[in-house]
N, C-alpha and C. Protein backbone atom coordinates (compact mmCIF):
# COMPACT_ATOMS: atom_id res chain seq x y z
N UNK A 1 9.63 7.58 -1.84
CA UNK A 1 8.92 8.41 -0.90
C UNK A 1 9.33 9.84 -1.06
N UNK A 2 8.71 10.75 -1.55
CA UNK A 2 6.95 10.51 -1.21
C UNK A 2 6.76 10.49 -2.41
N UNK A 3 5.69 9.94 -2.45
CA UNK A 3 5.09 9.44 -3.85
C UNK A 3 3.50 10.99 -3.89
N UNK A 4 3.00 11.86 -4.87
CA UNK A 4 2.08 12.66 -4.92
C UNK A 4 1.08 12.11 -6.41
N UNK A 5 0.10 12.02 -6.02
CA UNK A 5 -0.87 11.75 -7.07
C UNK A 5 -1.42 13.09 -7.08
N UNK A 6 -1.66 13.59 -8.58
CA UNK A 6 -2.53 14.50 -9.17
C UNK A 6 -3.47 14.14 -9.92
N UNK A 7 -5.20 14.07 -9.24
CA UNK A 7 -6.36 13.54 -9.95
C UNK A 7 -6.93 14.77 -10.47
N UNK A 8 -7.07 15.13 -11.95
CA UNK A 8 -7.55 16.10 -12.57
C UNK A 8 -8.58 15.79 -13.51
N UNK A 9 -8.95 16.95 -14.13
CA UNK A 9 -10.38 16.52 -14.73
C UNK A 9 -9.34 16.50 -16.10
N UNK A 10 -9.85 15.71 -17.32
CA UNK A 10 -8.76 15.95 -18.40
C UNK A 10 -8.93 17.15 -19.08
N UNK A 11 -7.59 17.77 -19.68
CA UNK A 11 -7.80 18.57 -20.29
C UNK A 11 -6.41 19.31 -20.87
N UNK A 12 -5.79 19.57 -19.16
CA UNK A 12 -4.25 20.18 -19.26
C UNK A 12 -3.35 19.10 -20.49
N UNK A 13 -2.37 19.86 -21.40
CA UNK A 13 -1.42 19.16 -22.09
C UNK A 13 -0.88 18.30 -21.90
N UNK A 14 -0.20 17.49 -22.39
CA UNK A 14 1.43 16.54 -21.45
C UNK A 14 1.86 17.67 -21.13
N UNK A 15 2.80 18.38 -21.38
CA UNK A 15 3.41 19.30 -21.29
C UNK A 15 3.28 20.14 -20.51
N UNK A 16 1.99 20.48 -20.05
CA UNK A 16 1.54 21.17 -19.17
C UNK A 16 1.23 20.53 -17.40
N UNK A 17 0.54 19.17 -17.82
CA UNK A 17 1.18 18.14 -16.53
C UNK A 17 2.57 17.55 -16.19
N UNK A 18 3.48 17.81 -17.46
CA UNK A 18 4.59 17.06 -16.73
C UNK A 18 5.40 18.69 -16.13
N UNK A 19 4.42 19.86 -16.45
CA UNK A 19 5.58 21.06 -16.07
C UNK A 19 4.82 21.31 -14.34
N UNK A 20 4.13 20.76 -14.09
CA UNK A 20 2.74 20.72 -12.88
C UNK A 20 3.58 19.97 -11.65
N UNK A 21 3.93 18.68 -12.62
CA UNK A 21 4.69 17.42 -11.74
C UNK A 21 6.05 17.73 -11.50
N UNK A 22 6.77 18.31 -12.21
CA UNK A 22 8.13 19.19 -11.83
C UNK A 22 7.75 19.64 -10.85
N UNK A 23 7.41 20.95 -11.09
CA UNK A 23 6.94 22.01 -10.18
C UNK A 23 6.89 21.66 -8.33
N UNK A 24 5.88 20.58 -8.72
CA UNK A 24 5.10 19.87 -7.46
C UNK A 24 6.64 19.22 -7.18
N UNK A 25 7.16 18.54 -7.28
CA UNK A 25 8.37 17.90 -6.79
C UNK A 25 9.53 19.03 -6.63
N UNK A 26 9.51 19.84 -7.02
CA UNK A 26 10.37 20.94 -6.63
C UNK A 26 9.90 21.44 -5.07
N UNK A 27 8.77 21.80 -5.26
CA UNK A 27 8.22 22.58 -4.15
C UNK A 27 8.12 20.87 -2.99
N UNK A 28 8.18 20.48 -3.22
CA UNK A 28 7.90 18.99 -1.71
C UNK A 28 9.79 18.86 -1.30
N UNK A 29 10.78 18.85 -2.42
CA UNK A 29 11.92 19.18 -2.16
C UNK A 29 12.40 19.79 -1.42
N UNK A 30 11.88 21.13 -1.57
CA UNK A 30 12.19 22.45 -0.86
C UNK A 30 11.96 22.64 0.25
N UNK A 31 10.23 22.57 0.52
CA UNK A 31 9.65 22.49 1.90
C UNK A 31 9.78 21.05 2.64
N UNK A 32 9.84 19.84 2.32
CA UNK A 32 9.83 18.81 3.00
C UNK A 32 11.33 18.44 3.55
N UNK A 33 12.40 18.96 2.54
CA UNK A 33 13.91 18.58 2.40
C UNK A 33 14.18 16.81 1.91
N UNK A 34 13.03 16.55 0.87
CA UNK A 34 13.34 15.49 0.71
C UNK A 34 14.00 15.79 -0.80
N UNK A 35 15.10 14.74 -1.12
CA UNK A 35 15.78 14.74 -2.33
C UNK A 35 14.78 14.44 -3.56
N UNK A 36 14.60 15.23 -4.37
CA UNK A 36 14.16 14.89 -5.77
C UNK A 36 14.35 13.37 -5.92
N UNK A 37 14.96 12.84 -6.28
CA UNK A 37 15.47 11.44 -6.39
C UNK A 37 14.78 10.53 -5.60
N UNK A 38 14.29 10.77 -4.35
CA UNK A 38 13.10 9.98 -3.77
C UNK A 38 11.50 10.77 -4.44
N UNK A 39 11.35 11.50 -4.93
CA UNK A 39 9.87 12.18 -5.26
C UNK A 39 9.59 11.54 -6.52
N UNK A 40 8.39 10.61 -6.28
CA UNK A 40 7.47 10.53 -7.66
C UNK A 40 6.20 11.71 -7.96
N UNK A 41 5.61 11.63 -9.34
CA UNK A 41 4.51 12.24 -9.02
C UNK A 41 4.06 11.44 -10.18
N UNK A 42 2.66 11.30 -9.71
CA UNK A 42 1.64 10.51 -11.29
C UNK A 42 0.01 11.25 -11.73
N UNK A 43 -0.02 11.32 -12.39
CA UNK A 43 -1.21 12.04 -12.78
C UNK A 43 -2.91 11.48 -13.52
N UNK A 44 -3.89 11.38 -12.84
CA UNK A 44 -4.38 10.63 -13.23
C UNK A 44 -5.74 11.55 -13.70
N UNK A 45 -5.97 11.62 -14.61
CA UNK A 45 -7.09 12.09 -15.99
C UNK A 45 -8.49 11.12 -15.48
N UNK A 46 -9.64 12.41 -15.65
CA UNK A 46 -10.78 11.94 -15.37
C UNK A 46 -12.00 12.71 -16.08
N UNK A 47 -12.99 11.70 -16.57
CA UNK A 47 -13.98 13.09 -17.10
C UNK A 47 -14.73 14.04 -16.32
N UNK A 48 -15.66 15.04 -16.54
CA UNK A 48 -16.67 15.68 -15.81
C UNK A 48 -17.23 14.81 -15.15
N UNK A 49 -17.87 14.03 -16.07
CA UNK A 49 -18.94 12.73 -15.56
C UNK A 49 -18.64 11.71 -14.37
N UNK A 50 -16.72 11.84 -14.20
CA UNK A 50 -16.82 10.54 -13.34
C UNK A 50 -15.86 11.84 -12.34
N UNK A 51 -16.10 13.04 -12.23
CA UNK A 51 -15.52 13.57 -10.96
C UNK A 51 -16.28 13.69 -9.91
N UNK A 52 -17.70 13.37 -10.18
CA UNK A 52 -18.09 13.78 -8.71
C UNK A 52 -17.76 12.08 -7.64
N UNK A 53 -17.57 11.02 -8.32
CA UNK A 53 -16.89 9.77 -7.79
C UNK A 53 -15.65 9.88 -6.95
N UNK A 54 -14.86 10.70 -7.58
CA UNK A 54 -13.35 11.25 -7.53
C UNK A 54 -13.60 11.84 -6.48
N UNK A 55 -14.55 13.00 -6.41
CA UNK A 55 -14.22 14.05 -5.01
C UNK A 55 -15.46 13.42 -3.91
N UNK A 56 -16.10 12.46 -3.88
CA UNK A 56 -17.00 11.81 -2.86
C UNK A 56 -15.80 11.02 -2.40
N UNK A 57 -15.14 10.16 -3.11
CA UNK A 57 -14.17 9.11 -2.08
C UNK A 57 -12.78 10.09 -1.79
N UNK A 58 -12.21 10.99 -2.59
CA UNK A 58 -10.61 11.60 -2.40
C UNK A 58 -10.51 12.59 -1.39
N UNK A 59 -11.86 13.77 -1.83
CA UNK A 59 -11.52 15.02 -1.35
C UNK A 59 -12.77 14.89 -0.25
N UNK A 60 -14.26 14.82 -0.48
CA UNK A 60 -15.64 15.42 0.76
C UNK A 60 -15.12 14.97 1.87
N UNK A 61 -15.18 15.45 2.85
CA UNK A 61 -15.21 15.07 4.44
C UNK A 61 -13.68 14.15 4.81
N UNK A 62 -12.69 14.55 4.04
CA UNK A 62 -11.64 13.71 4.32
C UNK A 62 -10.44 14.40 5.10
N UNK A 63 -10.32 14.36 6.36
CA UNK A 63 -9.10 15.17 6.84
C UNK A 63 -7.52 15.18 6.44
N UNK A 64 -7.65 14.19 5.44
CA UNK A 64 -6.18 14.57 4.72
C UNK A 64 -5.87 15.59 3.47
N UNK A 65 -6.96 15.92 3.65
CA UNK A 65 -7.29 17.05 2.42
C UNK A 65 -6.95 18.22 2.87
N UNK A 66 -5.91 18.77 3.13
CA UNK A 66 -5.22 20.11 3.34
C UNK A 66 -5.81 21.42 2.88
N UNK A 67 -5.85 21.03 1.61
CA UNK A 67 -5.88 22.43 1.18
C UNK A 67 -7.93 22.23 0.40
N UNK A 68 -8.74 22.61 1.20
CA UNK A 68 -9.81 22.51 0.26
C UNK A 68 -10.62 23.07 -1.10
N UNK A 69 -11.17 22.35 -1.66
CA UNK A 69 -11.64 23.16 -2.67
C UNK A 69 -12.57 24.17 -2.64
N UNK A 70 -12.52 24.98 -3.43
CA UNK A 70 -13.80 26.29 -3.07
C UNK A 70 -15.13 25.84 -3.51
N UNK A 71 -15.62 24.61 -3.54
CA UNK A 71 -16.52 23.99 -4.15
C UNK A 71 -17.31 23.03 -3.06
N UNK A 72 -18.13 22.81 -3.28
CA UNK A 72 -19.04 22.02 -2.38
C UNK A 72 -19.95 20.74 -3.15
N UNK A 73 -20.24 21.48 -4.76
CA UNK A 73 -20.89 20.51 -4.99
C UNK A 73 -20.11 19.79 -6.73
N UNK A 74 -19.64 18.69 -6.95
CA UNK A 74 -18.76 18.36 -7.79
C UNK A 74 -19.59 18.38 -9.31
N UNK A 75 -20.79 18.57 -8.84
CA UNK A 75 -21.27 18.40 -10.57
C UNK A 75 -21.46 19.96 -11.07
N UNK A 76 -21.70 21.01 -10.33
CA UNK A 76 -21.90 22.49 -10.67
C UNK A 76 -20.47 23.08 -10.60
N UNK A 77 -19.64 22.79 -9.55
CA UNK A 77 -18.40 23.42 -9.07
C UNK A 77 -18.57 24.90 -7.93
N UNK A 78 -20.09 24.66 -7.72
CA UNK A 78 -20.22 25.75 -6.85
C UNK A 78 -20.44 25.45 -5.28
């Protein structure tokens, strides 16, 4: 605990998601005061084609969605 999933469209490196998933567990460390050592993070790769699936069930109309996207519609991004 806490466990953070990152659903992205593919593209970013390994390297570039596992420096994302640091990051992200640094910063939940810091602000939450939970020990690294309890923080997972997993990252899960998706195409264009299957994100508007992704943001109809994860992100539209969901109040656990904190921080929203500047987007409204998942197949344009506008």
């Amino acid at each position: 605990m806490p466990h953070i999933v990152i659903k992205t469209i593919s593209g970013p490196s390994k390297k570039q998601l596992q420096q994302a998933a640091e990051q992200i567990a640094a910063i939940v460390n810091q602000t939450m005061g939970k020990p690294e050592k309890y923080i997972s993070v997993s990252v899960e790769e998706y195409s264009f084609d299957q994100w508007e699936g992704v943001y109809n069930e994860f992100i539209k109309d969901k109040d656990n969605v904190l921080v929203k996207p500047g987007y409204t519609d998942p197949v344009t991004f506008k």
